[in-house]
N, C-alpha and C. Protein backbone atom coordinates (compact mmCIF):
# COMPACT_ATOMS: atom_id res chain seq x y z
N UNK A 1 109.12 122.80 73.42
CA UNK A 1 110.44 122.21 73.48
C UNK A 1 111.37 122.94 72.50
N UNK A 2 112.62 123.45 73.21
CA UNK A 2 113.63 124.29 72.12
C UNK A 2 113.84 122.81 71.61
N UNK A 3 114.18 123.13 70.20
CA UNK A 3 115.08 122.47 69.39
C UNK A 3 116.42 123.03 69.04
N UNK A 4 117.45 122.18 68.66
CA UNK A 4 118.98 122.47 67.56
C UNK A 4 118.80 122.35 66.79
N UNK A 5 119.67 122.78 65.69
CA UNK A 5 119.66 122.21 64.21
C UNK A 5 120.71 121.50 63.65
N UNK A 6 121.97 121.18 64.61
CA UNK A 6 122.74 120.60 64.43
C UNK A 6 123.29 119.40 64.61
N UNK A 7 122.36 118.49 64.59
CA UNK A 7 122.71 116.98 64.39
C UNK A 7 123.62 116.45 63.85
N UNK A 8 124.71 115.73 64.55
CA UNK A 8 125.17 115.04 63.51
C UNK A 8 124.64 113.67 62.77
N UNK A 9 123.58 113.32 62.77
CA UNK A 9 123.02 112.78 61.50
C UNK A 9 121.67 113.83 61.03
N UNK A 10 121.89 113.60 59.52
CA UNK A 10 120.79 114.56 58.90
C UNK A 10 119.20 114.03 58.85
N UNK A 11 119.23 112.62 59.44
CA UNK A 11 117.78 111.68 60.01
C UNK A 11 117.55 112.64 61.06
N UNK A 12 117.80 113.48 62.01
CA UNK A 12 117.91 113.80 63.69
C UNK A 12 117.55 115.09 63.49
N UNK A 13 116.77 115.67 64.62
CA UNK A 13 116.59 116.79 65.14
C UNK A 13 116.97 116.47 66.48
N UNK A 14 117.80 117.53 67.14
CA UNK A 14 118.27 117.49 68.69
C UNK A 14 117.73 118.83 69.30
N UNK A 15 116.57 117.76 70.47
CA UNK A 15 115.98 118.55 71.64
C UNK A 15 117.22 118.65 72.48
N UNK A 16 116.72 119.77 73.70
CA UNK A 16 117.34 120.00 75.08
C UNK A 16 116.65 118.66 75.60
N UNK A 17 117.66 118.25 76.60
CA UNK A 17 117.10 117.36 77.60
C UNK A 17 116.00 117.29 77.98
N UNK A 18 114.71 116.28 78.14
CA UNK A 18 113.52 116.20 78.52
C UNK A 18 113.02 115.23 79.05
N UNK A 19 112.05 115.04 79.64
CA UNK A 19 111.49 113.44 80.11
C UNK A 19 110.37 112.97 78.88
N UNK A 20 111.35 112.20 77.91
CA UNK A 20 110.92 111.36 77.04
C UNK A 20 110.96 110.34 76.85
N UNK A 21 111.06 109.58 78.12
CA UNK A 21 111.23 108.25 77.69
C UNK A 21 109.89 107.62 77.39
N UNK A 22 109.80 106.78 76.74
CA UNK A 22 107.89 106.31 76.85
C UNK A 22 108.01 104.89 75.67
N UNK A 23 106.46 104.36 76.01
CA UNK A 23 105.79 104.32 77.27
C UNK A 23 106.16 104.39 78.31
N UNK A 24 105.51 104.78 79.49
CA UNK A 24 105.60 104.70 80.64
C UNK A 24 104.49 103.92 81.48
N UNK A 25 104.41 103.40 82.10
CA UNK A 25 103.36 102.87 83.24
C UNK A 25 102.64 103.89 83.46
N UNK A 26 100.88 104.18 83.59
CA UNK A 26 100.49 104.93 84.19
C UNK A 26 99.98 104.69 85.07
N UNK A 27 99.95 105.05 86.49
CA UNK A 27 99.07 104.02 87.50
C UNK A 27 99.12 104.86 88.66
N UNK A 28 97.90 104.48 89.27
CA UNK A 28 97.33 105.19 90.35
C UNK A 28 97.67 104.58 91.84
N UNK A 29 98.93 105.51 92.79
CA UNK A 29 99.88 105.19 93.79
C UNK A 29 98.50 105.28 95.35
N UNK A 30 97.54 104.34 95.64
CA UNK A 30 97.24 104.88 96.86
C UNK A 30 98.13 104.69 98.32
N UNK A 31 97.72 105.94 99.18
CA UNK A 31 98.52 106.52 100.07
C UNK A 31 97.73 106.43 101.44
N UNK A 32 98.00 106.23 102.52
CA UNK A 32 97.16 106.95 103.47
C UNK A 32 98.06 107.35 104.62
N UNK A 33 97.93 108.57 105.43
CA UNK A 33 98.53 108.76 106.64
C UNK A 33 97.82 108.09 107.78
N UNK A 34 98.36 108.24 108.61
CA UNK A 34 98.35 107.14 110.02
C UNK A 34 97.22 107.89 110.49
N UNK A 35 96.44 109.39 110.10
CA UNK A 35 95.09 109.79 110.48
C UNK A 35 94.54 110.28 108.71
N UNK A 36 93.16 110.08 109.05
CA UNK A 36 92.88 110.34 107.24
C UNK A 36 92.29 109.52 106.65
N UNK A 37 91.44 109.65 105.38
CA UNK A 37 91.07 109.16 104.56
C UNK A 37 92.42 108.42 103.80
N UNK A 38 92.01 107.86 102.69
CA UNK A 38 92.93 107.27 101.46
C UNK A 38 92.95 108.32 100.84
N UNK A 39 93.76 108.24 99.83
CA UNK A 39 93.99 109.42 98.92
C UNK A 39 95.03 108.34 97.52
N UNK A 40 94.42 109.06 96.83
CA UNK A 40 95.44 108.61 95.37
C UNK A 40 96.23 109.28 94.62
N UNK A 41 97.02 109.35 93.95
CA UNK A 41 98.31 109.96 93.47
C UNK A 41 98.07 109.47 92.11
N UNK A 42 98.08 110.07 90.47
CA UNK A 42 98.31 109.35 89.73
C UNK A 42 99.89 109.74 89.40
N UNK A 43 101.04 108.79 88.93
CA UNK A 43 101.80 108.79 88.29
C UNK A 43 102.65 107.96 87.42
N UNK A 44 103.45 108.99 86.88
CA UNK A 44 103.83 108.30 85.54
C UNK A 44 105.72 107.72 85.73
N UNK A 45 105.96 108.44 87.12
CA UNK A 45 107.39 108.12 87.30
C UNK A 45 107.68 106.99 87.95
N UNK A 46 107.36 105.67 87.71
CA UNK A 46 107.35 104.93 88.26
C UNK A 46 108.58 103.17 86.95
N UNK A 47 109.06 102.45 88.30
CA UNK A 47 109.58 101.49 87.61
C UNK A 47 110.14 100.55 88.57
N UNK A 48 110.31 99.13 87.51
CA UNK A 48 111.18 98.28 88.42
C UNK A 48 112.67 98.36 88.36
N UNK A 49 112.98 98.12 89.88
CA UNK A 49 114.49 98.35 89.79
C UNK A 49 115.40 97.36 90.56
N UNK A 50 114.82 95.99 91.21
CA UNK A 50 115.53 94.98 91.47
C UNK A 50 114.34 93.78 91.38
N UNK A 51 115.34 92.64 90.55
CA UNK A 51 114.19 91.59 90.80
C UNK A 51 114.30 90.42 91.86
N UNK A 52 115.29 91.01 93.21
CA UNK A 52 115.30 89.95 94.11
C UNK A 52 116.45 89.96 94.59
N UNK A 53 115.59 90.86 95.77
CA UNK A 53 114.44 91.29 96.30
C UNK A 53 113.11 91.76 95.25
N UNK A 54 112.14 91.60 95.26
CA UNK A 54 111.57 92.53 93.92
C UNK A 54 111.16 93.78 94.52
N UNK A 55 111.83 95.02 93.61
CA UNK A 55 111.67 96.28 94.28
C UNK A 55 111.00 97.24 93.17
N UNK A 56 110.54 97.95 93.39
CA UNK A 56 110.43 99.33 92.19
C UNK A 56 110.77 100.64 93.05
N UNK A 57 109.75 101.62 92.16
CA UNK A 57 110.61 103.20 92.59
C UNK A 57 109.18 103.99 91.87
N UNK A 58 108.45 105.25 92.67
CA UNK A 58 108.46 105.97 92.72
C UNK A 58 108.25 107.28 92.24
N UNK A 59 108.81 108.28 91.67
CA UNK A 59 108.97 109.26 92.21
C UNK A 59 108.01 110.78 92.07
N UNK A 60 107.46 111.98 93.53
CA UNK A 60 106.60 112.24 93.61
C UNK A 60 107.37 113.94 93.68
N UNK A 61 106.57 114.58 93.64
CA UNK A 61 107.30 116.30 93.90
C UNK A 61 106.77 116.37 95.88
N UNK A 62 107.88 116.62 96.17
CA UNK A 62 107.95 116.73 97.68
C UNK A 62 106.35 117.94 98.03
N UNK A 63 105.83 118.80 97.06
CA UNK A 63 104.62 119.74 97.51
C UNK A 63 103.64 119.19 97.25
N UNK A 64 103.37 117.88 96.66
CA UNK A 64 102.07 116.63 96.77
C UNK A 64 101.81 116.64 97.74
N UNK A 65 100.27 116.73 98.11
CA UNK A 65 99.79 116.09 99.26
C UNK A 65 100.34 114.68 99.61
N UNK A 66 100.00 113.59 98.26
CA UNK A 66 100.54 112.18 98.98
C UNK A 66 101.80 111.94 99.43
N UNK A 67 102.83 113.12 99.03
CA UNK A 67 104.38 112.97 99.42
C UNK A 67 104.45 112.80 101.31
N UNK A 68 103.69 113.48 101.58
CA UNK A 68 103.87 114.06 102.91
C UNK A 68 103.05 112.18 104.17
N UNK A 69 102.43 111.72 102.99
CA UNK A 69 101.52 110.33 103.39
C UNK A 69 102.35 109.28 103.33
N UNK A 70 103.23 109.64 102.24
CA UNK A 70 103.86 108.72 102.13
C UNK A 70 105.50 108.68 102.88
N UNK A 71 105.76 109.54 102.82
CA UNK A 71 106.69 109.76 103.89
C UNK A 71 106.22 109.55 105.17
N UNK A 72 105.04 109.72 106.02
CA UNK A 72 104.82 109.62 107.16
C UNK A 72 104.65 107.57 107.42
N UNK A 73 104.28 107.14 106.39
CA UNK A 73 103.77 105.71 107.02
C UNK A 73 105.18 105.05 106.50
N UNK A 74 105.57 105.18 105.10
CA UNK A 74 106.58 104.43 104.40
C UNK A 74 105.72 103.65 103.77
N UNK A 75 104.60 103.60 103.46
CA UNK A 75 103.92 102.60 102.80
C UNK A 75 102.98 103.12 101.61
N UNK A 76 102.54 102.45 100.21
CA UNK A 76 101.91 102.91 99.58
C UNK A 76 101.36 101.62 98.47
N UNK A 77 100.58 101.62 97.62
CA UNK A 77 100.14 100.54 96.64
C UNK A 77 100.39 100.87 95.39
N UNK A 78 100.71 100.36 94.57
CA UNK A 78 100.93 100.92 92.85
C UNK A 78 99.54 100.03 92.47
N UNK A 79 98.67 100.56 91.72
CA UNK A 79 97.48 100.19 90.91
C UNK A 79 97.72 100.45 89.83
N UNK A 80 97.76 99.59 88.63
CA UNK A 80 97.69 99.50 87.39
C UNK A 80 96.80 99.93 87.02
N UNK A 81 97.23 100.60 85.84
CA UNK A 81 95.65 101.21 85.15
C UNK A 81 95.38 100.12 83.54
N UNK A 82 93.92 100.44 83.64
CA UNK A 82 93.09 99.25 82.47
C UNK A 82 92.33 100.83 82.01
N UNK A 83 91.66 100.17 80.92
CA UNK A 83 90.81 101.06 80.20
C UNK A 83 89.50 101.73 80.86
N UNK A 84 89.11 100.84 81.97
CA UNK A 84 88.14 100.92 82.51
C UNK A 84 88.54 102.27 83.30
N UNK A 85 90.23 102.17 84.03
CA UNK A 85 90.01 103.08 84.93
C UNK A 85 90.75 104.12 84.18
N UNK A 86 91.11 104.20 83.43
CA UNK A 86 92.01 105.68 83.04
C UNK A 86 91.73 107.00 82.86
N UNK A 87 90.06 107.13 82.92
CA UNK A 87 89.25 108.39 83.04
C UNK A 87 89.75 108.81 84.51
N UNK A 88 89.17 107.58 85.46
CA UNK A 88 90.00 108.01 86.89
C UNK A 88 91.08 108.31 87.30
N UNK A 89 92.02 107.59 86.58
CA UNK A 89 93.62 107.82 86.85
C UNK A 89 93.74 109.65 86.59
N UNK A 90 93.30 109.89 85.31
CA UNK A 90 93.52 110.94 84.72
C UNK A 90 93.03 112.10 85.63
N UNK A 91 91.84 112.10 85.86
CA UNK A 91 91.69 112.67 87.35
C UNK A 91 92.17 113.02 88.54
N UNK A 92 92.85 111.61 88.77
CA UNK A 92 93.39 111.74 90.21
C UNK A 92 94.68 112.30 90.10
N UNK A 93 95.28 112.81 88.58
CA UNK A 93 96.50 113.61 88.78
C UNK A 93 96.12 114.70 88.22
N UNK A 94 94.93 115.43 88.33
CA UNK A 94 94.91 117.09 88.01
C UNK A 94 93.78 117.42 89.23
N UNK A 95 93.65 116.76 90.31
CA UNK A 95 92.38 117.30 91.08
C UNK A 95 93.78 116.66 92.92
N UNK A 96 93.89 117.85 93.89
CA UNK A 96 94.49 117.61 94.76
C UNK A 96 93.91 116.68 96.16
N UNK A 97 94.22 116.14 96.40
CA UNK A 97 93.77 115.19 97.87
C UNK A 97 93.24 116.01 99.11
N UNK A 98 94.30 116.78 99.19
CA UNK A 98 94.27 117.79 100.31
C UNK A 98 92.95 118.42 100.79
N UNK A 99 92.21 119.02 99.25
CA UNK A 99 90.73 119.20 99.89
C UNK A 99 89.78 118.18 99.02
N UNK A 100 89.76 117.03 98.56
CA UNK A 100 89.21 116.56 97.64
C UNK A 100 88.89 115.25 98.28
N UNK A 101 88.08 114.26 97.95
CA UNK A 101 88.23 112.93 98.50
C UNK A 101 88.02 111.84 96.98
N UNK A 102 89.37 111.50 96.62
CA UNK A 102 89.35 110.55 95.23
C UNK A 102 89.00 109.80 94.90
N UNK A 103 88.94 108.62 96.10
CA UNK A 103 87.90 107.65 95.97
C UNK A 103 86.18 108.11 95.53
N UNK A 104 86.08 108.67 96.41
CA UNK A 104 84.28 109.75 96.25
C UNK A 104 84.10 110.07 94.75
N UNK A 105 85.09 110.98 94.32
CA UNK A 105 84.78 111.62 93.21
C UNK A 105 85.15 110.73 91.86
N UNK A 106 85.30 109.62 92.19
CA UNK A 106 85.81 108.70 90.82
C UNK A 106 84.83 107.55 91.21
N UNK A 107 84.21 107.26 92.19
CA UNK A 107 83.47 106.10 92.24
C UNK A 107 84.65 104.69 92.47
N UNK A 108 85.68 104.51 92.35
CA UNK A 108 86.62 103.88 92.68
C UNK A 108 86.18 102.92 94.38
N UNK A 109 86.76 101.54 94.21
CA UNK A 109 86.32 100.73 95.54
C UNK A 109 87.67 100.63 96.43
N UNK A 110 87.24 101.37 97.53
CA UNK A 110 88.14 100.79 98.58
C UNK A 110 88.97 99.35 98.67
N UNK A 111 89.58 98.94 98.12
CA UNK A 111 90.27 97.54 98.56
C UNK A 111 91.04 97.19 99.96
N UNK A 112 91.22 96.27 100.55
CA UNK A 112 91.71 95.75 101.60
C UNK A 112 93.20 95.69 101.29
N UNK A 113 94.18 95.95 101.74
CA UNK A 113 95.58 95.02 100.81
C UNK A 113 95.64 94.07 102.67
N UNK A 114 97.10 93.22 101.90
CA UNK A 114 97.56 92.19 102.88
C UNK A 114 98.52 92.56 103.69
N UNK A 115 99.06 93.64 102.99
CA UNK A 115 100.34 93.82 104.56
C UNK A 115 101.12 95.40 104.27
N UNK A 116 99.96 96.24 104.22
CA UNK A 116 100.29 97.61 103.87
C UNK A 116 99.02 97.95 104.54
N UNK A 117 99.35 99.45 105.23
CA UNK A 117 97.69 99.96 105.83
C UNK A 117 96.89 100.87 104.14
N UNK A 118 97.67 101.82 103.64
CA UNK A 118 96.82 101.87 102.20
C UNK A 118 95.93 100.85 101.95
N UNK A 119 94.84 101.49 101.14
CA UNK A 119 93.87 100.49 100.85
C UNK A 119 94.63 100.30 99.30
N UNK A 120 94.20 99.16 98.20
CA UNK A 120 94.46 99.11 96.87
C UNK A 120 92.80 99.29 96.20
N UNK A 121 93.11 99.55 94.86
CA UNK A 121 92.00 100.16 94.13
C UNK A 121 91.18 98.72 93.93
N UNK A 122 89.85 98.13 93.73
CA UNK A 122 89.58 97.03 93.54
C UNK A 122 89.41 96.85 92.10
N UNK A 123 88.96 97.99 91.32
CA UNK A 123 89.23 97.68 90.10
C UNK A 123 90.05 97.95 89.07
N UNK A 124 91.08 97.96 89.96
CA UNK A 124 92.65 97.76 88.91
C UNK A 124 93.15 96.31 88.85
N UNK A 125 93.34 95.80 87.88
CA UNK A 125 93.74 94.29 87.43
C UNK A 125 94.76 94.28 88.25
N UNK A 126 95.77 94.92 88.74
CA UNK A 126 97.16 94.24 89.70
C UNK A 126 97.44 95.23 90.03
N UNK A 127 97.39 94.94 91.36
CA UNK A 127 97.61 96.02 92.79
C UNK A 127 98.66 95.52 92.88
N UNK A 128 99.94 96.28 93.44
CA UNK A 128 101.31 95.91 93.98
C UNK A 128 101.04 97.07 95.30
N UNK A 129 101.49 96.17 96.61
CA UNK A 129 101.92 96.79 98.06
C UNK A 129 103.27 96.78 97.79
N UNK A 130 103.85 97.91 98.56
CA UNK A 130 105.19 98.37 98.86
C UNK A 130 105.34 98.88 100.69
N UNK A 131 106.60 98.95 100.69
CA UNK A 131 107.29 99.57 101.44
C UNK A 131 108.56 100.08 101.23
N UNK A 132 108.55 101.41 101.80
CA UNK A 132 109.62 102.65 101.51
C UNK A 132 110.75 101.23 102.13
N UNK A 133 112.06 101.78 101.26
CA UNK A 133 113.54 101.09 101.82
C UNK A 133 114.07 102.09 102.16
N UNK A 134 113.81 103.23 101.22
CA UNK A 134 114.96 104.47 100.82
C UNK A 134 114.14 105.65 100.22
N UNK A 135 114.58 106.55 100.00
CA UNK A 135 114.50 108.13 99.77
C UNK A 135 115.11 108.80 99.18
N UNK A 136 115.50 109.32 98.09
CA UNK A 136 116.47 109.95 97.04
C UNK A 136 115.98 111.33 96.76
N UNK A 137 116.65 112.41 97.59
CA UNK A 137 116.17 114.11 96.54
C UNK A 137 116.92 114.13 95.67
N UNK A 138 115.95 114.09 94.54
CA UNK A 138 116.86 114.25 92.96
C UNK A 138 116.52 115.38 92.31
N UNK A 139 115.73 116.58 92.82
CA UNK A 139 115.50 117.63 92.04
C UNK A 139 113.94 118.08 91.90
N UNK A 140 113.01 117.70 91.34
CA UNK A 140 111.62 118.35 90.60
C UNK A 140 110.96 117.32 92.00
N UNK A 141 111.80 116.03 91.85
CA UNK A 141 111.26 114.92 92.48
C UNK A 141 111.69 114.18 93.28
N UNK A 142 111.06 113.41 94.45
CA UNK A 142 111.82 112.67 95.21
C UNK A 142 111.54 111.38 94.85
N UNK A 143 112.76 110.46 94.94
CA UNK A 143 112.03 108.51 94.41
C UNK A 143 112.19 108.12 95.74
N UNK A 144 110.72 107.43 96.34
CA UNK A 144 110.53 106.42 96.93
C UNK A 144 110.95 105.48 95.74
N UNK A 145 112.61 104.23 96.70
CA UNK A 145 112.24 102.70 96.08
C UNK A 145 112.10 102.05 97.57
N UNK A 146 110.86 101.23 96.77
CA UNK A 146 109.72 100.53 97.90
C UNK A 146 110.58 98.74 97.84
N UNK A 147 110.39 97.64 98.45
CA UNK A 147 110.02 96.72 98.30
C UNK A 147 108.57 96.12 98.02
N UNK A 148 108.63 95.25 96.89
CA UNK A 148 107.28 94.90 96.86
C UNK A 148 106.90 93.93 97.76
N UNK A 149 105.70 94.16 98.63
CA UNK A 149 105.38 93.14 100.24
C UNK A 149 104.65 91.78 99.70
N UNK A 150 103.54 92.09 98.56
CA UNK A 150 102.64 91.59 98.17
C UNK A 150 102.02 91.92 96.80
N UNK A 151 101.30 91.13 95.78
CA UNK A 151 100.60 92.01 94.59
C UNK A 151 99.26 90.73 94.77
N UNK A 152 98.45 91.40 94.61
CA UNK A 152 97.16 91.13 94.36
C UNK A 152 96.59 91.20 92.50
N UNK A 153 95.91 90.01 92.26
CA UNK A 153 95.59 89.93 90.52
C UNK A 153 94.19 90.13 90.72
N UNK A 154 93.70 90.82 89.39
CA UNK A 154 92.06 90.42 89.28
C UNK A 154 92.17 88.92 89.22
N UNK A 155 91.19 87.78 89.66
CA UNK A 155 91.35 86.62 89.20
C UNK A 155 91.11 86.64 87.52
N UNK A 156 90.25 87.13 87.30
CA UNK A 156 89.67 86.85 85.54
C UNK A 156 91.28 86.57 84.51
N UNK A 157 92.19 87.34 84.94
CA UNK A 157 93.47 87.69 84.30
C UNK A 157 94.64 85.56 84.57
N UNK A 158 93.88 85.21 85.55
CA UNK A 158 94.48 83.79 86.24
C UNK A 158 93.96 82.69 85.25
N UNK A 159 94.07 81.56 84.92
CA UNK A 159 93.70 80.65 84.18
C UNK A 159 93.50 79.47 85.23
N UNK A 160 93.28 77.92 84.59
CA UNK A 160 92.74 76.74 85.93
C UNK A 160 94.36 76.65 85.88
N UNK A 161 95.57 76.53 85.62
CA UNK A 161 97.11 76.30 85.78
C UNK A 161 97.88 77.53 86.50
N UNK A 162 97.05 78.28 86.78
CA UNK A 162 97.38 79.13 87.72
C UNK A 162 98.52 80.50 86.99
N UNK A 163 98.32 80.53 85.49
CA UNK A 163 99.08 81.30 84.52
C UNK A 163 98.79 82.56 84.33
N UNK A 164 99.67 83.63 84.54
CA UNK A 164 98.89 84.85 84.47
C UNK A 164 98.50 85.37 82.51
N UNK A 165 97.77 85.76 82.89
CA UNK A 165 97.23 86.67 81.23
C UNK A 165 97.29 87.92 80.89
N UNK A 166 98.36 88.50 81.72
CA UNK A 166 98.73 89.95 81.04
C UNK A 166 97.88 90.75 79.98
N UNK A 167 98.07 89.99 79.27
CA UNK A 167 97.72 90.32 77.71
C UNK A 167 96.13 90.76 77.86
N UNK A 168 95.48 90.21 78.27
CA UNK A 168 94.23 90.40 78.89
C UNK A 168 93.63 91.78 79.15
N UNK A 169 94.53 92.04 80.36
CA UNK A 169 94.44 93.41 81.53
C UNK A 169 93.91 94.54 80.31
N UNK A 170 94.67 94.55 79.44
CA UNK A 170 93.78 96.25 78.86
C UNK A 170 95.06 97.21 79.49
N UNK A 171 96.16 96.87 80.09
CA UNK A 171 96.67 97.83 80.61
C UNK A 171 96.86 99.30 79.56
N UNK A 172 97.33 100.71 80.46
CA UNK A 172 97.40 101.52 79.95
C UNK A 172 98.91 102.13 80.02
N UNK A 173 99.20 102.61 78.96
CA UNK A 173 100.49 103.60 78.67
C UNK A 173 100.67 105.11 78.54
N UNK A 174 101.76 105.51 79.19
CA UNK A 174 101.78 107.18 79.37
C UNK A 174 102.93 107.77 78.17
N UNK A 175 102.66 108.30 77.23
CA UNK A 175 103.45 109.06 76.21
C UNK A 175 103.92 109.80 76.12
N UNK A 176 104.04 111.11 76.15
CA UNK A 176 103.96 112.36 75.66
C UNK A 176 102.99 113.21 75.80
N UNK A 177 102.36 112.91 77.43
CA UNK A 177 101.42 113.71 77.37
C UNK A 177 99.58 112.55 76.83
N UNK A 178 99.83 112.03 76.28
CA UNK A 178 98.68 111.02 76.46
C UNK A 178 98.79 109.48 77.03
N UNK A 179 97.75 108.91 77.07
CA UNK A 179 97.44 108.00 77.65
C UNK A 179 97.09 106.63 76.43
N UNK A 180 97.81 105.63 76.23
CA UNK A 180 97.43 104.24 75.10
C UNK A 180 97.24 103.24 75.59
N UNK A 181 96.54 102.20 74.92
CA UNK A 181 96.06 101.09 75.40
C UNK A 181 97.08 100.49 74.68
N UNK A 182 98.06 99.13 75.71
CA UNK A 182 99.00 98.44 74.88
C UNK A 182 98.28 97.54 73.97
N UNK A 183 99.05 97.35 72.91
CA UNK A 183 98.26 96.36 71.90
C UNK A 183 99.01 95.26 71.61
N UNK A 184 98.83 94.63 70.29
CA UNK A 184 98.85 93.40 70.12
C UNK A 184 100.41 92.44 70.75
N UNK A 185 100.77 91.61 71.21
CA UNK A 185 102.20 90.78 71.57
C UNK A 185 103.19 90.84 70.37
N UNK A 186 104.13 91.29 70.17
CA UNK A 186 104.56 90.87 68.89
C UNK A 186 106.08 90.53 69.46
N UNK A 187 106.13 89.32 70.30
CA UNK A 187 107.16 88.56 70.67
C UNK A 187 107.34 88.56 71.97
N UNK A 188 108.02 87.55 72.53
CA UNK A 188 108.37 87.46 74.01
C UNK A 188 109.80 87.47 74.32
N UNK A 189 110.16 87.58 75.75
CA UNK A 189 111.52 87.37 75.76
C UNK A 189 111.86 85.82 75.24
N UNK A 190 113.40 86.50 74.59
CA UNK A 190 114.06 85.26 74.48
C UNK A 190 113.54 84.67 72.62
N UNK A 191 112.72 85.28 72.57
CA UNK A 191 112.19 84.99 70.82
C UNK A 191 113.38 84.93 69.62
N UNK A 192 114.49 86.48 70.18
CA UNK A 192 115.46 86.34 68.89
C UNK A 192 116.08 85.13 68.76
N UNK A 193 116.50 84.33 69.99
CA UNK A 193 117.23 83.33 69.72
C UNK A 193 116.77 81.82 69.56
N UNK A 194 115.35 81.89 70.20
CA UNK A 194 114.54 80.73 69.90
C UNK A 194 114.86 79.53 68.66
N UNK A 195 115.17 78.67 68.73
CA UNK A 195 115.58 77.88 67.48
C UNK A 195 113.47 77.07 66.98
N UNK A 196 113.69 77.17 66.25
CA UNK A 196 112.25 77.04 65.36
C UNK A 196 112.41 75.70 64.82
């Protein structure tokens, strides 16, 4: 990364523009075309972007194998990644679909989803189904934003009141190039103003 040296505060060093935002979600997008195996995608460009409708986004380099899967059906699953799977995740974004089979080579379980032909991963704590709305060429990358159809929970993460446990999942975070396990809660929404 070039750096400047001319900040105007003397706290600051100023990079060129980069993709630094982080954490990021890391999570494994499965895909399938209308002939074919499943195939998985890991990525890190992903987010929510309406809550209602509830929608997210996406986005893949148009020379991916799964670009071409996912463009053909309009459909795809976002799988969360846990600790358990992030050896796999990590995998499934340096090894290509095209001649490879991801499920096979990660040991990963076929899941069923409810209203997407993609299968979802079975051992990712929260599968989200989508469907393409829209299509954006923005450059390196194209954003699928999907509607979300359906999300599927591990139960273990559910309580007897039917409460989810986030906190639980083990989920994983994308940095700078590595991969973190989120840690401890240190507040919820709405905390600053909470009267005590």
């Amino acid at each position: 990364m070039s750096k400047k040296q001319d900040s105007p505060n003397k706290e600051k060093t100023v990079w060129q523009p980069t993709t630094i935002l982080a954490p990021v979600p890391a999570v494994m997008v499965t895909c399938q075309g209308k002939q074919g195996r499943p195939n998985i995608i890991t990525i890190a460009w992903v987010g929510t972007v309406c809550s209602e409708p509830p929608m997210l986004s996406i986005s893949v380099r148009p020379e991916r194998y799964s670009y071409a899967l996912i463009k053909e059906t309009g459909e795809f699953a976002v799988n969360l990644t846990d600790r358990q799977t992030v050896k796999a995740s990590d995998l499934c974004g340096v090894i290509s679909g095209r001649d490879r089979d991801k499920f096979h080579e990660t040991g990963l379980t076929i899941g069923r989803s409810q209203t997407i032909q993609p299968p979802i991963i079975v051992e990712c704590p929260i599968n989200i189904e989508c469907k393409v709305e829209q299509e954006i060429s923005l450059g390196s990358h194209n954003m699928f934003i999907a509607r979300v159809t359906a999300v599927q929970v591990t139960q273990k993460l559910i309580d007897d009141k039917d409460c989810l446990h986030i906190e639980n999942a083990g989920l994983i975070g994308f940095a700078h190039g590595h991969y973190y396990q989120l840690g401890r809660q240190i507040g919820q929404f709405g905390f600053s103003v909470k009267k005590t």
